[in-house]
N, C-alpha and C. Protein backbone atom coordinates (compact mmCIF):
# COMPACT_ATOMS: atom_id res chain seq x y z
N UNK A 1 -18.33 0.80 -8.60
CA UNK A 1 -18.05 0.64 -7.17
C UNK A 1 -19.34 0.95 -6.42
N UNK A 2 -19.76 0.10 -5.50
CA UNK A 2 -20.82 0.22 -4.76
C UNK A 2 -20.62 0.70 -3.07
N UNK A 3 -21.74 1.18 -2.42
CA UNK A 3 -21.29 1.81 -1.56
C UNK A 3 -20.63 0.98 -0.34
N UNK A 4 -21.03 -0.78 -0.65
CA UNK A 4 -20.44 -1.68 0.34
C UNK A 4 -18.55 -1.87 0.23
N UNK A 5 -18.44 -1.17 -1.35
CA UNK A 5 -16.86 -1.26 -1.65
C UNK A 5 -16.36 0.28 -0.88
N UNK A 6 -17.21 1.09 -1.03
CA UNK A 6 -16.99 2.37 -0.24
C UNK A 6 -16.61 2.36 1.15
N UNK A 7 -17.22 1.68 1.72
CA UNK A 7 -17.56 0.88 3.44
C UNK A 7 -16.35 0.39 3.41
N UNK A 8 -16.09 -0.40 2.74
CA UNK A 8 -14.88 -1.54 3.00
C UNK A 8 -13.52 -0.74 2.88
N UNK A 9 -13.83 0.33 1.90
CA UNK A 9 -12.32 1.05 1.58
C UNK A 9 -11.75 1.62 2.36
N UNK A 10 -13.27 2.27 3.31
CA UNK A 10 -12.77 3.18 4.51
C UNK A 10 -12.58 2.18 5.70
N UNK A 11 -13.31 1.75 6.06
CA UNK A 11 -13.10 0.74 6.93
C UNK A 11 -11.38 0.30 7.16
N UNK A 12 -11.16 -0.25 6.08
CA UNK A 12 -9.20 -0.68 5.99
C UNK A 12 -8.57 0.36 5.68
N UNK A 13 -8.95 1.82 5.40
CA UNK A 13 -8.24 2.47 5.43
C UNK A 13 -8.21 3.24 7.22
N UNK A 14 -9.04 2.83 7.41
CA UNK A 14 -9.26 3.44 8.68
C UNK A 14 -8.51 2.33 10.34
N UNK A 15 -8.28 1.39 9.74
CA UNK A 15 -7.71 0.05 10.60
C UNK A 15 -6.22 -0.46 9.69
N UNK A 16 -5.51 0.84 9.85
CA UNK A 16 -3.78 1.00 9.22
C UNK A 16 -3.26 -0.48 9.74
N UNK A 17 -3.37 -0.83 10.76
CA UNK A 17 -2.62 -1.68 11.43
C UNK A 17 -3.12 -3.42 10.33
N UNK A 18 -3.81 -3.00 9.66
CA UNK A 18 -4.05 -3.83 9.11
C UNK A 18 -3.63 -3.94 7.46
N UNK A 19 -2.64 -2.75 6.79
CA UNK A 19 -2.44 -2.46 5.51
C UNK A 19 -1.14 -3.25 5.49
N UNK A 20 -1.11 -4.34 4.60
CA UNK A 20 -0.46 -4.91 4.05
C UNK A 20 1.32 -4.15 3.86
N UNK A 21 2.28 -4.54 4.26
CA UNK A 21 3.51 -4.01 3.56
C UNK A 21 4.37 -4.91 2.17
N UNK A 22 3.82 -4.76 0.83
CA UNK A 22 4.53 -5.47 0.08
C UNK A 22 3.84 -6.83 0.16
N UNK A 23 4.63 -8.11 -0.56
CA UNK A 23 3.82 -9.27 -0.38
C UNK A 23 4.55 -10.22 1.13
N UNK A 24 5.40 -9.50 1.42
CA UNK A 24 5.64 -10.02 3.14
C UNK A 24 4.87 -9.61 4.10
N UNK A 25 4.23 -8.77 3.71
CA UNK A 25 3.03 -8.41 4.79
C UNK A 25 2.00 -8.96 4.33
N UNK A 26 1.40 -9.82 3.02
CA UNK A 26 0.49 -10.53 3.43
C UNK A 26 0.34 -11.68 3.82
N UNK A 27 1.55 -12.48 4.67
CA UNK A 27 1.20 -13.37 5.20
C UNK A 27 0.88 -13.08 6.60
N UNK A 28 1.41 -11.84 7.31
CA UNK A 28 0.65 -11.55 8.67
C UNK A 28 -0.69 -11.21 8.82
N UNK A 29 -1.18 -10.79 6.91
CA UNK A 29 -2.49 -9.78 7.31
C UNK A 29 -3.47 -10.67 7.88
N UNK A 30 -3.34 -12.00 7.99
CA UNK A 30 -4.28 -12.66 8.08
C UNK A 30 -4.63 -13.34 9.87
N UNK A 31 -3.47 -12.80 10.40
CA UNK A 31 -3.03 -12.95 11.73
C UNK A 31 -3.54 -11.58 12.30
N UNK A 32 -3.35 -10.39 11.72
CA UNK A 32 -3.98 -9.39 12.21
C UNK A 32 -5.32 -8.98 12.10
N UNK A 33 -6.13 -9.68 10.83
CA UNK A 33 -7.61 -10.01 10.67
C UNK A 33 -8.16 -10.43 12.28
N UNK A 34 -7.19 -11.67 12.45
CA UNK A 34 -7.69 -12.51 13.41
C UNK A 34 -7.54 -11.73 14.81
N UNK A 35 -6.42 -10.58 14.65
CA UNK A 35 -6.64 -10.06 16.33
C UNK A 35 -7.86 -9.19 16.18
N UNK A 36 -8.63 -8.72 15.47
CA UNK A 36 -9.82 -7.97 15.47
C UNK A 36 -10.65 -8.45 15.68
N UNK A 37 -10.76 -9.71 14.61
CA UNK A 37 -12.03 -10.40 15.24
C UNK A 37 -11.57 -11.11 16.88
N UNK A 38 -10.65 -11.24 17.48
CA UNK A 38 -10.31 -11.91 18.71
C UNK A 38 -10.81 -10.61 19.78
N UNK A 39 -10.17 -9.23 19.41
CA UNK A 39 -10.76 -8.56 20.23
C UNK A 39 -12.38 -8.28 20.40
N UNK A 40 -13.20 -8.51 19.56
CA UNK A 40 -14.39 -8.33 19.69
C UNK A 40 -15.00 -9.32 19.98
N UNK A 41 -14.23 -10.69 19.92
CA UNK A 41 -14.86 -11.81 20.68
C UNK A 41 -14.50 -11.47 22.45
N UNK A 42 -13.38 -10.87 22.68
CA UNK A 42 -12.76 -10.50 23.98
C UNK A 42 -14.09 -9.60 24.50
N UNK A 43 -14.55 -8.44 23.73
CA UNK A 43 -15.12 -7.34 23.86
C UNK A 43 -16.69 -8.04 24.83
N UNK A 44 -17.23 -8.79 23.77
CA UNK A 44 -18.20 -9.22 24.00
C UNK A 44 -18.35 -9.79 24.90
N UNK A 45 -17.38 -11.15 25.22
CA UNK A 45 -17.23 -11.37 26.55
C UNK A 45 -17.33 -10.90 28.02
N UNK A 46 -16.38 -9.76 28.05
CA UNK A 46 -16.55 -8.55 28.87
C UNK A 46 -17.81 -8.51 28.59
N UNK A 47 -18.76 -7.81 28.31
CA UNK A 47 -19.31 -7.14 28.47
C UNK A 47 -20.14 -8.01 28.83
N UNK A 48 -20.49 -9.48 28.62
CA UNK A 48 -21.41 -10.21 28.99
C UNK A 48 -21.36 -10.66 30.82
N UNK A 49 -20.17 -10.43 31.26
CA UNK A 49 -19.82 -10.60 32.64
C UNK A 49 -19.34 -9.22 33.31
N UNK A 50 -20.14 -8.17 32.46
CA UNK A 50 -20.41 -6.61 32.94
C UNK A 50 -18.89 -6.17 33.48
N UNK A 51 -17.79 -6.60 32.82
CA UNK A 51 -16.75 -5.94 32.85
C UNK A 51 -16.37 -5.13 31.56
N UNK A 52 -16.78 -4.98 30.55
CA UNK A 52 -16.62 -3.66 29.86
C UNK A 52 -17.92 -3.42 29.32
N UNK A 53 -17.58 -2.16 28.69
CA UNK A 53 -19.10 -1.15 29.04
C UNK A 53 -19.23 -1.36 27.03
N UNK A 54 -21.08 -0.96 27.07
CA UNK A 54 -21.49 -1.25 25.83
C UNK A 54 -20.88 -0.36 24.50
N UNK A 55 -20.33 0.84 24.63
CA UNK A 55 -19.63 1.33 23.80
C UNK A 55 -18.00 0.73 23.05
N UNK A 56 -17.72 -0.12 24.34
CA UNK A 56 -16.30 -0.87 23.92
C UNK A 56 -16.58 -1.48 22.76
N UNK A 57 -17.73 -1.94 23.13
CA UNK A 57 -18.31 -3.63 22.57
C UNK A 57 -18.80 -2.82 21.18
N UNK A 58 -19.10 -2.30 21.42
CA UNK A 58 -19.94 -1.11 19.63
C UNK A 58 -18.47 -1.25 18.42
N UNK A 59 -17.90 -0.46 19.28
CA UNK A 59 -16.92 -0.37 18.69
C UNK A 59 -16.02 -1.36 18.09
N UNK A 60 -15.35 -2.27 18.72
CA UNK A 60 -15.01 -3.07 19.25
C UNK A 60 -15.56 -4.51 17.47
N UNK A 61 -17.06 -4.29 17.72
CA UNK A 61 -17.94 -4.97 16.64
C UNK A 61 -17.59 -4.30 15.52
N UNK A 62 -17.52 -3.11 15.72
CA UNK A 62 -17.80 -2.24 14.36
C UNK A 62 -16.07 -2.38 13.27
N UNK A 63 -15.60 -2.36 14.24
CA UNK A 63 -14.04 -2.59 13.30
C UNK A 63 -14.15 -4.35 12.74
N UNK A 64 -14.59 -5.17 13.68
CA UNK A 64 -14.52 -6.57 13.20
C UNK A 64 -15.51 -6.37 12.04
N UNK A 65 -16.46 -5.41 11.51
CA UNK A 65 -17.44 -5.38 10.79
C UNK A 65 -16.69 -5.17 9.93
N UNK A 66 -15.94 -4.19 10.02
CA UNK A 66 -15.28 -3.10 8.79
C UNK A 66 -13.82 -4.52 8.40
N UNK A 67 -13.52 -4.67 8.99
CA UNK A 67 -12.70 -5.80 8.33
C UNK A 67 -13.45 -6.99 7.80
N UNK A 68 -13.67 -7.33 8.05
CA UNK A 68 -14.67 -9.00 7.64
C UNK A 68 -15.24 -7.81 5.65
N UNK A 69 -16.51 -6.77 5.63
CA UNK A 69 -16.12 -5.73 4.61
C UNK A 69 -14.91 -6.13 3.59
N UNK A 70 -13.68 -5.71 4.11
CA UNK A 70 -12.41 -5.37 3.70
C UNK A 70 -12.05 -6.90 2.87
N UNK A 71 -12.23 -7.67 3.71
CA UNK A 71 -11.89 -8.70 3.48
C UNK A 71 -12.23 -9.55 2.58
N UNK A 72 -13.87 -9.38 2.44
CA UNK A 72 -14.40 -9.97 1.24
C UNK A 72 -14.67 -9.18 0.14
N UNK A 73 -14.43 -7.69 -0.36
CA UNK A 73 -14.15 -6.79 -1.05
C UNK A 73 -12.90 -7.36 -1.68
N UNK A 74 -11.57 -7.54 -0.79
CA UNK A 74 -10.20 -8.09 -1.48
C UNK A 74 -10.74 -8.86 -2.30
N UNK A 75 -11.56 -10.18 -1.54
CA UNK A 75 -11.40 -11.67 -1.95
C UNK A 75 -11.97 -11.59 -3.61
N UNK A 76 -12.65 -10.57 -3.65
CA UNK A 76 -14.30 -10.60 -4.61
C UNK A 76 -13.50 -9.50 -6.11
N UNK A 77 -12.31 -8.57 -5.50
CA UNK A 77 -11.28 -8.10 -6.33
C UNK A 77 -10.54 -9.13 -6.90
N UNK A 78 -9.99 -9.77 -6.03
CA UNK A 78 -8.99 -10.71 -6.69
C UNK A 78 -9.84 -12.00 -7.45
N UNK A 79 -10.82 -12.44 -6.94
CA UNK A 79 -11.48 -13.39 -7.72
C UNK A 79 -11.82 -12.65 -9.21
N UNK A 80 -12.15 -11.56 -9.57
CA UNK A 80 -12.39 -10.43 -10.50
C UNK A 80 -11.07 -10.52 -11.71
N UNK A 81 -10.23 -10.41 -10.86
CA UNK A 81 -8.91 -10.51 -11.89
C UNK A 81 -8.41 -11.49 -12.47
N UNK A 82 -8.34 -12.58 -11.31
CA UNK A 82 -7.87 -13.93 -12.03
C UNK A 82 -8.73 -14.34 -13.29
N UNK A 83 -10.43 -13.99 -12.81
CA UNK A 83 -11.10 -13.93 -14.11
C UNK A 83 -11.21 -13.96 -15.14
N UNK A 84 -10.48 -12.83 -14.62
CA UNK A 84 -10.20 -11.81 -16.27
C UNK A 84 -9.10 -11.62 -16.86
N UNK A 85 -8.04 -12.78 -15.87
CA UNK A 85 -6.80 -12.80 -16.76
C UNK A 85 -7.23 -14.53 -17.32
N UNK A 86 -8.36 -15.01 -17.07
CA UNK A 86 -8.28 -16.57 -17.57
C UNK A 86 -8.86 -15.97 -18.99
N UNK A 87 -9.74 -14.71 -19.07
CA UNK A 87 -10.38 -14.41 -20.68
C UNK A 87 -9.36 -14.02 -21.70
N UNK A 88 -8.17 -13.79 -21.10
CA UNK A 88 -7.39 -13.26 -22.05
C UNK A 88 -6.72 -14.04 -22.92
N UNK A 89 -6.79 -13.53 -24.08
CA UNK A 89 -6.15 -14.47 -25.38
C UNK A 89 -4.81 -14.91 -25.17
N UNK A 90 -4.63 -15.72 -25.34
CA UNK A 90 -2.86 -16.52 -25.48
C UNK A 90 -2.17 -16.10 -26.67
């Protein structure tokens, strides 16, 4: 495990609203990906027409960071497994 899987672990552990419930929750997770990155597209906005202040926007980036992380950590797990269930003997 590298420290970008470290990043990523905390990151989604740290953005609950985003932890999967069972496999019915992963068809929303991908809808709730999208409100993070939507808020930091929101964030930025603001802030470009000096209605929210540069710490929103920090922040704001930093969770869309930590997910986008999260996200390709999953992808790069699960690509890992299918892998390694195609090596396995029949």
């Amino acid at each position: 495990m590298n420290m970008n899987d470290v990043a990523a672990a905390a990151g989604y552990a740290g953005l609950g609203q985003l932890k999967p419930q069972g496999l019915g929750g992963l068809a929303g997770l991908g809808e709730r990906f999208a409100a993070v990155f939507e808020r930091a597209d929101q964030a930025a906005q603001g802030f470009a027409t000096k209605n929210v202040d540069a710490q929103s926007v920090v922040e704001a980036l930093s969770q869309a960071e930590l997910a986008l992380q999260t996200a390709i950590t999953v992808r790069d797990r699960v690509v890992s497994a299918y892998q390694e269930v195609l090596r396995m003997p029949i």
